[in-house]
N, C-alpha and C. Protein backbone atom coordinates (compact mmCIF):
# COMPACT_ATOMS: atom_id res chain seq x y z
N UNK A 1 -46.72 -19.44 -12.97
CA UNK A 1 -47.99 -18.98 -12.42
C UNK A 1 -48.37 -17.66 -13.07
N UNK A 2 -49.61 -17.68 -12.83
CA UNK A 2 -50.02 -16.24 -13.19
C UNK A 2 -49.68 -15.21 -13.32
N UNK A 3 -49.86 -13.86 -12.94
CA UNK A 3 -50.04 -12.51 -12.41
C UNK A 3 -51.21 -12.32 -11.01
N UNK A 4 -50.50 -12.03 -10.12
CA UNK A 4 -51.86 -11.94 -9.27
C UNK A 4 -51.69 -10.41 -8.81
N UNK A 5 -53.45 -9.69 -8.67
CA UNK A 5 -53.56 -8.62 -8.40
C UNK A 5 -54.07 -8.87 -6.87
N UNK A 6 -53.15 -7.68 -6.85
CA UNK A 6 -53.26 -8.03 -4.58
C UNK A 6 -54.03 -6.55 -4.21
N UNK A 7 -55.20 -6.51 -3.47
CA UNK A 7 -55.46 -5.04 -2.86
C UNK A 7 -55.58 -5.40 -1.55
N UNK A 8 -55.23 -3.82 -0.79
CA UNK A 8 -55.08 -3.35 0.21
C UNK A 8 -55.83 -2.60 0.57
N UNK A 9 -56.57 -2.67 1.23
CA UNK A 9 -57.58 -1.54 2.40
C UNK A 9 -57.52 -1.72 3.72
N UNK A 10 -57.41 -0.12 4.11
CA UNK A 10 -57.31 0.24 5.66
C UNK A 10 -56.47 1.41 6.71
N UNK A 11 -57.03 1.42 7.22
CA UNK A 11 -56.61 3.17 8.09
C UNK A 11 -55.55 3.55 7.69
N UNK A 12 -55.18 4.81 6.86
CA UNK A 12 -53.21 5.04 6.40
C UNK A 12 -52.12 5.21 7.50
N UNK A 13 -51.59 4.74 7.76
CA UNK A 13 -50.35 5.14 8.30
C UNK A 13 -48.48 5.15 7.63
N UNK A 14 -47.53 5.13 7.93
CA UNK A 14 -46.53 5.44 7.03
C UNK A 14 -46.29 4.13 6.86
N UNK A 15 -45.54 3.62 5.83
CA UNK A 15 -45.18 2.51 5.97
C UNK A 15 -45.70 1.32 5.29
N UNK A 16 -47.01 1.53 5.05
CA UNK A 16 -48.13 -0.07 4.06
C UNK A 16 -47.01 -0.53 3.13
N UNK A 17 -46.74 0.84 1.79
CA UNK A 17 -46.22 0.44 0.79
C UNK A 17 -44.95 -0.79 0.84
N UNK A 18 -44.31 0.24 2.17
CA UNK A 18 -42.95 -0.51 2.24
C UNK A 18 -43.35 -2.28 2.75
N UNK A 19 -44.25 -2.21 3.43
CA UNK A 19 -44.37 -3.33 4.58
C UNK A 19 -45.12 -4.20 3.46
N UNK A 20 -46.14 -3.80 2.63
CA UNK A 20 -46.34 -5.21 1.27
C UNK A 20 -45.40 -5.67 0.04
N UNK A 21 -44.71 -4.33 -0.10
CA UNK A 21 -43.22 -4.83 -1.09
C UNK A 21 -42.21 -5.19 -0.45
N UNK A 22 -42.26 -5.37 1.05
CA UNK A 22 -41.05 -6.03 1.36
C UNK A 22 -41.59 -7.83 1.18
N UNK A 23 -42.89 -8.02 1.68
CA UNK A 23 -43.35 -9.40 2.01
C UNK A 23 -43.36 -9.95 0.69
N UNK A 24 -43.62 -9.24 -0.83
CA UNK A 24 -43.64 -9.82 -2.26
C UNK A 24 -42.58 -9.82 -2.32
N UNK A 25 -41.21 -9.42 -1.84
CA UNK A 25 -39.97 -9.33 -2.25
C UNK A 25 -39.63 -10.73 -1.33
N UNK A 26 -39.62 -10.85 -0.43
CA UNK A 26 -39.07 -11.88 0.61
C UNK A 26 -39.90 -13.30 -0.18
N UNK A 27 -41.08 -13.05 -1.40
CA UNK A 27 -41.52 -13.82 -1.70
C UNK A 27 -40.94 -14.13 -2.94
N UNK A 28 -40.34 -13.06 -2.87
CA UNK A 28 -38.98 -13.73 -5.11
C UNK A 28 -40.41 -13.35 -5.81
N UNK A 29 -41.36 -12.42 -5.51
CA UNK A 29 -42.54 -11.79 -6.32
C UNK A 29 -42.17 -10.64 -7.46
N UNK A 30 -42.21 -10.14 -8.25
CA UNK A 30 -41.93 -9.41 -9.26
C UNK A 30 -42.97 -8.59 -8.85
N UNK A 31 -42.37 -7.02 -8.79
CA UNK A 31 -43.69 -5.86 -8.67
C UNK A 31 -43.30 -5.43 -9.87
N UNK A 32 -44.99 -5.03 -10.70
CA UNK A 32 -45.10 -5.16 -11.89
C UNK A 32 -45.72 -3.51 -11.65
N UNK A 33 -46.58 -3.47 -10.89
CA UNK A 33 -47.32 -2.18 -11.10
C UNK A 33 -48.07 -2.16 -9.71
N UNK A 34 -48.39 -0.73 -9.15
CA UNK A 34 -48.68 -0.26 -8.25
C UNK A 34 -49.59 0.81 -8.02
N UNK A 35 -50.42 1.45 -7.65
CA UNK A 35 -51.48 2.33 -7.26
C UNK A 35 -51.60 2.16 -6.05
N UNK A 36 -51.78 3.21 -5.58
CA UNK A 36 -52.43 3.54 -4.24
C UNK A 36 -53.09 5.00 -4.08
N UNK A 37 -53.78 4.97 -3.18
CA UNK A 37 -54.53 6.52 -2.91
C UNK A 37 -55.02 6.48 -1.81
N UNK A 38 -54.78 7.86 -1.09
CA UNK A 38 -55.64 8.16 0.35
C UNK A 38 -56.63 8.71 0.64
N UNK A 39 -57.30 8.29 0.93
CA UNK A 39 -59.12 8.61 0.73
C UNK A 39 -59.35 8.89 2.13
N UNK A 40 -59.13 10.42 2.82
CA UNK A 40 -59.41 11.06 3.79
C UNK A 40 -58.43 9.90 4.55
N UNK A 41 -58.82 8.80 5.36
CA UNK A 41 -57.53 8.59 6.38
C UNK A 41 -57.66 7.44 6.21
N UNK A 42 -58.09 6.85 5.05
CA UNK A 42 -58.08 5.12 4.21
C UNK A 42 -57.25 4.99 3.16
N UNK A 43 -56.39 4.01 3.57
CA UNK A 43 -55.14 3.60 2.29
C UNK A 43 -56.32 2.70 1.34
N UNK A 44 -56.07 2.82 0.28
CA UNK A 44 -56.11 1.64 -0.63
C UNK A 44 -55.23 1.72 -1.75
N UNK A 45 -54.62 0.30 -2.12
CA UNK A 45 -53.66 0.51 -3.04
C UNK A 45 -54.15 -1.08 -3.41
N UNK A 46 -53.48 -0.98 -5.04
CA UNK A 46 -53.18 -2.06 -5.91
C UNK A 46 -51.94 -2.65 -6.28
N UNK A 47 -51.91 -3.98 -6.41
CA UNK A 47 -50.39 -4.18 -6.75
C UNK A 47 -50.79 -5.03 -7.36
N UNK A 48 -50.11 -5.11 -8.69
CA UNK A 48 -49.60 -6.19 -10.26
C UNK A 48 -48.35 -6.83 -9.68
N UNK A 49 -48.65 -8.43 -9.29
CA UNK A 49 -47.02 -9.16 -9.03
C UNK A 49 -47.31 -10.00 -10.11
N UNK A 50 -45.87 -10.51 -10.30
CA UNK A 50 -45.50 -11.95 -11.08
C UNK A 50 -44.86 -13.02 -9.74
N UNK A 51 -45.86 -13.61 -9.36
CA UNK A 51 -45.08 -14.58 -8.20
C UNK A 51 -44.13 -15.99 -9.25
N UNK A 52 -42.94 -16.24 -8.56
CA UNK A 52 -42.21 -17.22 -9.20
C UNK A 52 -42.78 -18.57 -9.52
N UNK A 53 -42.62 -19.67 -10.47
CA UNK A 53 -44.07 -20.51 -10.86
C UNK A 53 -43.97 -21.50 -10.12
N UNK A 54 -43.65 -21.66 -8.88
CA UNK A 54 -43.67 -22.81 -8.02
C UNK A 54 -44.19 -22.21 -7.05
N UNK A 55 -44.61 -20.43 -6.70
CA UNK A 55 -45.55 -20.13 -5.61
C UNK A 55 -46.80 -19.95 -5.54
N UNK A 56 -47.54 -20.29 -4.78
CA UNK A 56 -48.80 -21.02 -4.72
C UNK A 56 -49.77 -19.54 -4.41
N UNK A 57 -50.85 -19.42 -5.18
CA UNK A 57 -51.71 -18.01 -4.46
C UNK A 57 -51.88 -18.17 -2.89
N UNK A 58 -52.51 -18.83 -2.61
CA UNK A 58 -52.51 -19.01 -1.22
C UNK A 58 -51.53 -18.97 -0.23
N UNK A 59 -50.50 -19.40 -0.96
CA UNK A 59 -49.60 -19.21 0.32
C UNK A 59 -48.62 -17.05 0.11
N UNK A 60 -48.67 -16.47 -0.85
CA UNK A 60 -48.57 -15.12 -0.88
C UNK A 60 -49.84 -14.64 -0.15
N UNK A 61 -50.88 -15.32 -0.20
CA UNK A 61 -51.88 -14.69 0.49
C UNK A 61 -51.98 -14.53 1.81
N UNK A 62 -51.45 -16.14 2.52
CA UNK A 62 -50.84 -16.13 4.03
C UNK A 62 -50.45 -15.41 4.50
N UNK A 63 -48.90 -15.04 3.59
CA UNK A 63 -47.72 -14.71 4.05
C UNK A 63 -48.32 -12.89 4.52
N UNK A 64 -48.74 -12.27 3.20
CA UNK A 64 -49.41 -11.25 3.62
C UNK A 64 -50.09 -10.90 4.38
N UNK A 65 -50.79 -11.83 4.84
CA UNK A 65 -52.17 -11.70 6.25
C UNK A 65 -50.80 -11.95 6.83
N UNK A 66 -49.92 -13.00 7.60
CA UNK A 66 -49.07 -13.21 8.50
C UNK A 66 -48.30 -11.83 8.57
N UNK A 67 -48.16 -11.21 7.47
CA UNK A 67 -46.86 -10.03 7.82
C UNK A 67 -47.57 -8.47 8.22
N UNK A 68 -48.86 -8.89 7.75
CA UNK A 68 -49.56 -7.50 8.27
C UNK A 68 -50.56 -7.94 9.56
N UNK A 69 -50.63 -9.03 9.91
CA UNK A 69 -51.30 -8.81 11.35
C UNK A 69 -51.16 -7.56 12.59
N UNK A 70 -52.21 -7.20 12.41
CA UNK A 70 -52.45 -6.43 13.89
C UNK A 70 -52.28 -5.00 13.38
N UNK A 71 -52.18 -4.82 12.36
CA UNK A 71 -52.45 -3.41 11.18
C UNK A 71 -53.56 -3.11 10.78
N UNK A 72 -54.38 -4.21 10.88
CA UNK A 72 -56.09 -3.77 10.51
C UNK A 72 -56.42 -3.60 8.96
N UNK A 73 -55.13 -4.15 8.40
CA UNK A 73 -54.93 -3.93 6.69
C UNK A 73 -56.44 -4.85 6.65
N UNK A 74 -56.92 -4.86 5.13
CA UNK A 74 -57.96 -6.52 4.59
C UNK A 74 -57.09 -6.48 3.51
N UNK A 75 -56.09 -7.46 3.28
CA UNK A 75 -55.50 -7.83 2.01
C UNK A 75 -56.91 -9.07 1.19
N UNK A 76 -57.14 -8.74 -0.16
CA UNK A 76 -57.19 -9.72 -0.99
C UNK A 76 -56.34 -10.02 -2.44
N UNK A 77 -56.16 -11.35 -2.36
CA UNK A 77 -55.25 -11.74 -3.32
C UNK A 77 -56.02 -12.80 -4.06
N UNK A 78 -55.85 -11.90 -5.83
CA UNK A 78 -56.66 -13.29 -6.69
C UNK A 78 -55.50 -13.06 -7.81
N UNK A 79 -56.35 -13.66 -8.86
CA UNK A 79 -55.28 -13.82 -10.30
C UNK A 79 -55.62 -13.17 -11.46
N UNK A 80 -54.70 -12.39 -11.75
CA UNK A 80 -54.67 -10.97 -12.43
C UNK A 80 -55.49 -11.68 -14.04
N UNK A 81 -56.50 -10.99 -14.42
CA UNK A 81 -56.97 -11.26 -15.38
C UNK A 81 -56.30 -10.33 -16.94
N UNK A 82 -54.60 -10.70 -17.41
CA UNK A 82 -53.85 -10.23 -17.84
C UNK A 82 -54.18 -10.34 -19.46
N UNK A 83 -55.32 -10.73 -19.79
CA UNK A 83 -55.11 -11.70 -21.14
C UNK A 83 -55.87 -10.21 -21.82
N UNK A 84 -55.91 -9.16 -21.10
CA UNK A 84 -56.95 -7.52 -21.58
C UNK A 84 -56.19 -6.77 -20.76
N UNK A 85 -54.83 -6.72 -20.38
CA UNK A 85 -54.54 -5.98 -19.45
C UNK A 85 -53.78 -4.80 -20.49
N UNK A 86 -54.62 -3.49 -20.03
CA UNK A 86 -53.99 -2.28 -21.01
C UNK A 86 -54.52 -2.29 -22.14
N UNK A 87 -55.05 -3.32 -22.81
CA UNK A 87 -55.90 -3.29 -23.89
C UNK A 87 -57.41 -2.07 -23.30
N UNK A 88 -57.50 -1.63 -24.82
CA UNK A 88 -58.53 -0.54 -25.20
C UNK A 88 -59.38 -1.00 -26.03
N UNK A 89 -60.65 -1.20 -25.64
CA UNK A 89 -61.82 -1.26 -26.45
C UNK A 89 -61.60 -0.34 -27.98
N UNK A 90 -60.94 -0.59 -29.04
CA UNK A 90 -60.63 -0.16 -29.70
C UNK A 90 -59.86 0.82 -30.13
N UNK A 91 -58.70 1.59 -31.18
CA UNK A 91 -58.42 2.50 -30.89
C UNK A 91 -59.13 4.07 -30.45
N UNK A 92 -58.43 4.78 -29.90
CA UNK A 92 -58.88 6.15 -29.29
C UNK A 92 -57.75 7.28 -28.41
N UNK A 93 -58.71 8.28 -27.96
CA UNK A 93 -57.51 9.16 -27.06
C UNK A 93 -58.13 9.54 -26.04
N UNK A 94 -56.81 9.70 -25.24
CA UNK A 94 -57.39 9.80 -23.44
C UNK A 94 -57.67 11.46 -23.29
N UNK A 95 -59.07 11.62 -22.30
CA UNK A 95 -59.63 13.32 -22.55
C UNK A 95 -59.57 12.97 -20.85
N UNK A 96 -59.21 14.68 -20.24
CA UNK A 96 -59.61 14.47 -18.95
C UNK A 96 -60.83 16.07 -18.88
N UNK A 97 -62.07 14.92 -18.08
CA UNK A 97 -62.96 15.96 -18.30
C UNK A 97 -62.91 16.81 -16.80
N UNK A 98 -63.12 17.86 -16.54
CA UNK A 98 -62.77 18.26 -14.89
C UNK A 98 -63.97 19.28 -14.57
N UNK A 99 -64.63 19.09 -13.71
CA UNK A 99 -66.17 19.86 -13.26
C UNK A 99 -65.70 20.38 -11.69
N UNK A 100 -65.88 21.47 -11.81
CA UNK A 100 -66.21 22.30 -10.21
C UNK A 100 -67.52 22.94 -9.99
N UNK A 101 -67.33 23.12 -8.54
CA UNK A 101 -68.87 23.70 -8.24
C UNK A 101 -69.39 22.75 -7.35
N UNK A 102 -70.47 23.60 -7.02
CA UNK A 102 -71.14 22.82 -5.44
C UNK A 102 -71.57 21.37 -5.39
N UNK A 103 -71.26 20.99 -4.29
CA UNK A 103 -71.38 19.94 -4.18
C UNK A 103 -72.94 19.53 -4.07
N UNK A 104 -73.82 18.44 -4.17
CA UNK A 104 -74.45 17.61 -4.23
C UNK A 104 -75.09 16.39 -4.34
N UNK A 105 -76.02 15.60 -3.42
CA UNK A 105 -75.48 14.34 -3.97
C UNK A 105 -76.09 13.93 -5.50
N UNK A 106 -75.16 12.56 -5.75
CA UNK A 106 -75.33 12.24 -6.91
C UNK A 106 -74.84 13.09 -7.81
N UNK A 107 -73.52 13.78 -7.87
CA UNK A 107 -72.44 14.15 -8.98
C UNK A 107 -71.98 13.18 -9.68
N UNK A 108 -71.40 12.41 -8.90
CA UNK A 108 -70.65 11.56 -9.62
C UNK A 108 -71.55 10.02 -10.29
N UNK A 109 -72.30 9.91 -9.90
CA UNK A 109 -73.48 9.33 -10.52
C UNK A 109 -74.26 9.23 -11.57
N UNK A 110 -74.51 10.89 -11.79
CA UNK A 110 -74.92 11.56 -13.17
C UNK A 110 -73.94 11.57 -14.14
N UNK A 111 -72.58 12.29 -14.22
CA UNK A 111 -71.98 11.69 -14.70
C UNK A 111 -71.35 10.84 -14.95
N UNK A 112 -70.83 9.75 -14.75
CA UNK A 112 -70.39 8.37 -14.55
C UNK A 112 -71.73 7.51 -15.27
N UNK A 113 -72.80 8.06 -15.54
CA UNK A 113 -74.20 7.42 -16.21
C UNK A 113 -73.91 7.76 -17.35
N UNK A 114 -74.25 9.32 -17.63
CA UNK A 114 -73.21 9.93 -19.20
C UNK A 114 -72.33 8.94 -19.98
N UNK A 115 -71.01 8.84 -18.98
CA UNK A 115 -70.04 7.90 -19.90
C UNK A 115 -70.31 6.99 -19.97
N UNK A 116 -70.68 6.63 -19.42
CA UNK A 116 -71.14 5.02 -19.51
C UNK A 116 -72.28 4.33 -20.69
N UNK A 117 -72.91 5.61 -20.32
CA UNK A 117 -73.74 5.82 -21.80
C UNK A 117 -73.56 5.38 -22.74
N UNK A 118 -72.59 6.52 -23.06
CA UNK A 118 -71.66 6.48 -24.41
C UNK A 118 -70.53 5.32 -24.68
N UNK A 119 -70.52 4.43 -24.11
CA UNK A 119 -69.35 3.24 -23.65
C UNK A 119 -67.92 3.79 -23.76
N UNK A 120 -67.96 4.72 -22.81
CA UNK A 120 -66.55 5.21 -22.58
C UNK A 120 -65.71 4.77 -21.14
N UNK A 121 -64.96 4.40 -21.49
CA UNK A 121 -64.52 3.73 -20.25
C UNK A 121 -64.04 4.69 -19.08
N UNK A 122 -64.06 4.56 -18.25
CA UNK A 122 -63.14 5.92 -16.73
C UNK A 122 -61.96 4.75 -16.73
N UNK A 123 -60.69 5.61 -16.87
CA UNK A 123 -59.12 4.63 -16.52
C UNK A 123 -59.11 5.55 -15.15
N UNK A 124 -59.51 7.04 -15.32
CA UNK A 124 -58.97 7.22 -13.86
C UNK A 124 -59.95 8.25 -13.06
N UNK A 125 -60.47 8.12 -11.86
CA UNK A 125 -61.14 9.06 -11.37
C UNK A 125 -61.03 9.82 -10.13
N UNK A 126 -61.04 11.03 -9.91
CA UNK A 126 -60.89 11.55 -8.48
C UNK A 126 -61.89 12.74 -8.52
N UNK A 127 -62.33 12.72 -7.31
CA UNK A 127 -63.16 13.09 -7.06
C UNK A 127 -63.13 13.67 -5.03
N UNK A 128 -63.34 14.91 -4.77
CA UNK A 128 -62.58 16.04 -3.81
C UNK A 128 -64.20 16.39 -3.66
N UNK A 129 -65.24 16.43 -2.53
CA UNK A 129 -66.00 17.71 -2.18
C UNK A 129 -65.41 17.84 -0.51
N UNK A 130 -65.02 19.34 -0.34
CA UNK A 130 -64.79 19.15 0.75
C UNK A 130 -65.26 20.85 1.20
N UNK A 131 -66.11 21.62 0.31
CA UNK A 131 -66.40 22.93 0.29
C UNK A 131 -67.96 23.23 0.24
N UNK A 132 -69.17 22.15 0.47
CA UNK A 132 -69.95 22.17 0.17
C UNK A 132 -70.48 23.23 -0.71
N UNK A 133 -70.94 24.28 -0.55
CA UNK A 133 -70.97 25.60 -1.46
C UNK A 133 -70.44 26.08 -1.87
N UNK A 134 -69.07 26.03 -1.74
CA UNK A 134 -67.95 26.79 -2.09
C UNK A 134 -66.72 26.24 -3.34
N UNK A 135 -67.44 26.67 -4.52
CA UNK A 135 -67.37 25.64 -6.19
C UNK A 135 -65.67 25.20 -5.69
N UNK A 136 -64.92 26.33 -5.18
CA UNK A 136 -63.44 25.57 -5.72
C UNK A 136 -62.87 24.40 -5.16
N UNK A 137 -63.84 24.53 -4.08
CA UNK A 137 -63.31 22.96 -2.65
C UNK A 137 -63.80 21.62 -3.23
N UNK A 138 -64.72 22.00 -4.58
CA UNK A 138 -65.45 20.51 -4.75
C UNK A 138 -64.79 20.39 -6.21
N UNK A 139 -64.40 19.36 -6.69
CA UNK A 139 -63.49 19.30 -8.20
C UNK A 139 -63.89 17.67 -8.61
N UNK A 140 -64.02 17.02 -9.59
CA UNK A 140 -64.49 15.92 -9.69
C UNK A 140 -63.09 15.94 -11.34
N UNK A 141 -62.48 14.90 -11.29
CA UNK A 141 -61.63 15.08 -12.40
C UNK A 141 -61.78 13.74 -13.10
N UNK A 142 -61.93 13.20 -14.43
CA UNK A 142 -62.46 12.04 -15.13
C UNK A 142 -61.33 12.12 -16.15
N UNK A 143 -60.61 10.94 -15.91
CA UNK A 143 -59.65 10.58 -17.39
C UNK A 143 -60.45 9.44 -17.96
N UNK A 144 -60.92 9.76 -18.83
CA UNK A 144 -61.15 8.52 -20.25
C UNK A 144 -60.68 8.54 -21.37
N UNK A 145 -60.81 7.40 -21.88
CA UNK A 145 -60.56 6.70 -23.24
C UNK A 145 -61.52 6.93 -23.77
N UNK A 146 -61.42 7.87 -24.63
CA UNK A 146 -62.90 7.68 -26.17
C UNK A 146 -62.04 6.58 -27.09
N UNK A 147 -63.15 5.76 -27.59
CA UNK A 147 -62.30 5.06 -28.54
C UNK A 147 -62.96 6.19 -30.49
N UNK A 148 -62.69 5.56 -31.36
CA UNK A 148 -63.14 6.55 -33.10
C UNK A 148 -64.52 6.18 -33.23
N UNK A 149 -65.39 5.02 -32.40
CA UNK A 149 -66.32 4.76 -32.45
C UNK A 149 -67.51 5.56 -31.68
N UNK A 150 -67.03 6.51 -30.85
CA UNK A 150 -67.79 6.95 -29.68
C UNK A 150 -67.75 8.66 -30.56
N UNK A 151 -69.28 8.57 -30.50
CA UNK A 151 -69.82 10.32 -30.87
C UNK A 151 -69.30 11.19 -29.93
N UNK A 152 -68.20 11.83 -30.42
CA UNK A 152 -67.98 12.95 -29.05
C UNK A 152 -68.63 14.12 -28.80
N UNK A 153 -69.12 14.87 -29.93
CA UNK A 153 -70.01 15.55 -29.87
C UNK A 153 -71.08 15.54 -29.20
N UNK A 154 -71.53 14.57 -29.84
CA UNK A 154 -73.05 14.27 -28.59
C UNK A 154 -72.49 13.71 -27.20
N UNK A 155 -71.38 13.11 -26.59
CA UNK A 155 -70.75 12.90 -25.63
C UNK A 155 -70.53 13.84 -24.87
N UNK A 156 -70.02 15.40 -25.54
CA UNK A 156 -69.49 15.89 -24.68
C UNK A 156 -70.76 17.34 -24.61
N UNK A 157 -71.35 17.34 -25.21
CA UNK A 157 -72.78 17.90 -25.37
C UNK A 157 -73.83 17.05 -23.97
N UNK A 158 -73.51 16.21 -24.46
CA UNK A 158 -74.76 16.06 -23.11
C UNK A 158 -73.93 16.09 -21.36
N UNK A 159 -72.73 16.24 -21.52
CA UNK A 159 -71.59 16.66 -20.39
C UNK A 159 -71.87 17.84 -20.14
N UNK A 160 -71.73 18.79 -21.22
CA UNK A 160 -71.91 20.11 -20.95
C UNK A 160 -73.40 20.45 -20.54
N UNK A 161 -74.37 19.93 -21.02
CA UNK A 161 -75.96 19.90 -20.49
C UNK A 161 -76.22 19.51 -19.25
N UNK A 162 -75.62 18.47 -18.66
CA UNK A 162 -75.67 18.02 -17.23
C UNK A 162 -75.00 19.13 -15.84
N UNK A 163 -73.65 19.40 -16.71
CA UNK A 163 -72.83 20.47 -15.94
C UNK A 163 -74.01 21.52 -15.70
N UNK A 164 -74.50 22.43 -16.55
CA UNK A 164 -74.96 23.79 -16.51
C UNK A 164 -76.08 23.32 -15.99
N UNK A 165 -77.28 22.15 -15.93
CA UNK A 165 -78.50 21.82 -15.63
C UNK A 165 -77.79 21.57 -13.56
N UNK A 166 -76.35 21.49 -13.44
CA UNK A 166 -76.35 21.29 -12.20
C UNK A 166 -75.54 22.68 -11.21
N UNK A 167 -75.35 23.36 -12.52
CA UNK A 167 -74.52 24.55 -12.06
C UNK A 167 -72.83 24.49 -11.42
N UNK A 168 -72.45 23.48 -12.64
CA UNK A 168 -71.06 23.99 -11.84
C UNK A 168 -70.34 24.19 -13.83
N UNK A 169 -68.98 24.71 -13.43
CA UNK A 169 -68.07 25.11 -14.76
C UNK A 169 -67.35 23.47 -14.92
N UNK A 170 -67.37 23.41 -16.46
CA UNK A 170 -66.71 21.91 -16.80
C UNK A 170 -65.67 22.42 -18.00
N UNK A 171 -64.78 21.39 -18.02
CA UNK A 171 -63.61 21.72 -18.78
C UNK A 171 -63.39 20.14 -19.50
N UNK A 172 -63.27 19.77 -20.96
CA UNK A 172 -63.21 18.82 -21.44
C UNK A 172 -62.02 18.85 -22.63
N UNK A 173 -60.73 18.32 -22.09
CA UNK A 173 -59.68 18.37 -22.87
C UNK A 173 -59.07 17.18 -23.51
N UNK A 174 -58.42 17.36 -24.34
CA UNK A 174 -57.37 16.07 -24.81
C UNK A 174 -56.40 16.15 -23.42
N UNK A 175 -56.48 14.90 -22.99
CA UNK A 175 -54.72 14.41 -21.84
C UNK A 175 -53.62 15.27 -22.02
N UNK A 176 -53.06 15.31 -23.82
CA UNK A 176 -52.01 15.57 -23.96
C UNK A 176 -52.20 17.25 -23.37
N UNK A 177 -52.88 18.31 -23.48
CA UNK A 177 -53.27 19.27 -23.86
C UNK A 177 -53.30 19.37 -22.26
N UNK A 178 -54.56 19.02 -21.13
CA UNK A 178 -54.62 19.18 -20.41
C UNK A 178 -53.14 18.80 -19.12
N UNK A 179 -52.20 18.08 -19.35
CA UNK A 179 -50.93 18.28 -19.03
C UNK A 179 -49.94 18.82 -19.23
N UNK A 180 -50.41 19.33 -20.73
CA UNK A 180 -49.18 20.48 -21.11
C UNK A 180 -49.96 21.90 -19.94
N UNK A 181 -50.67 21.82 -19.96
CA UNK A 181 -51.53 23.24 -19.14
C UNK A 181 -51.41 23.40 -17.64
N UNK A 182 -51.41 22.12 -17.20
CA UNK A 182 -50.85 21.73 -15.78
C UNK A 182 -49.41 21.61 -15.00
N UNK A 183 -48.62 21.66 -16.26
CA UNK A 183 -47.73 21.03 -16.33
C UNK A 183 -46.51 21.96 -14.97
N UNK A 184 -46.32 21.94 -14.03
CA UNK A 184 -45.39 22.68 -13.28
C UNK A 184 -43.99 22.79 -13.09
């Protein structure tokens, strides 16, 4: 069988992670890869399984609704579209761009239009206002992939035009660079 990608949404409490890798485990499921994040007091997480090739999607899908009843989880379970998985729209290098400053709506909108623009993909995004006026409480952080095809100049030029046209400070680094700087 496939790869199936399973998500999870719903109120956090301790315990999700353990309570869906025990039910893929009791299922002879292979955990391949995992994400999760808490979004004020909402779990959502991802999971990459390899179910064994005699188990049926539907019935991991059961088993999951059966083992999380009365948790308020919404599990959905489909089939991992693996045949691009980790593949990059060509070669390139990962930049994380990071903007502070007041909040407003449609931040993440304006930019997220930018990259998209430019066909740059977001692998990872987070995004924090919790200071309305107060630049350091609001942080918006963007990891992408430029691939050799994508103008960065004019990419990161019209980043920096959007930033200052909205008034907050932006910082646009190479990955490697911006983790050596972070690095604790």
């Amino acid at each position: 069988m496939d790869k199936l990608i399973i998500s999870v949404l719903g109120k956090d409490r301790p315990g999700i992670v353990a309570a869906i890798s025990k039910s893929l485990y009791n299922l002879d499921c292979n955990l391949e890869n995992v994400n999760q994040v808490i979004l004020q007091d909402q779990f959502a997480g991802i999971f990459i399984v390899l179910p064994p090739k005699d188990l049926g999607i539907e019935t991991v899908k059961q088993t999951l609704i059966k083992d999380s009843a009365g948790t308020g989880l919404h599990i959905h379970v489909d089939v991992a579209d693996t045949d691009q998985a980790g593949d990059q729209a060509g070669e390139g290098e990962d930049f994380v761009i990071t903007t502070i400053g007041p909040d407003q709506k449609g931040l993440v909108a304006r930019f997220t239009k930018i990259i998209s623009d430019a066909n740059v993909n977001i692998s990872n995004l987070r995004a924090v206002f919790e200071g309305g006026d107060t630049p350091e409480a609001n942080v918006m952080v963007y990891e992408v992939y430029i691939t050799q095809d994508t103008d960065q100049k004019a990419l990161f030029s019209a980043l920096r035009d959007k930033a200052t046209e909205l008034g907050l400070d932006i910082s646009i680094q190479h990955k490697n660079i911006f983790q050596a700087i972070n690095k604790i």
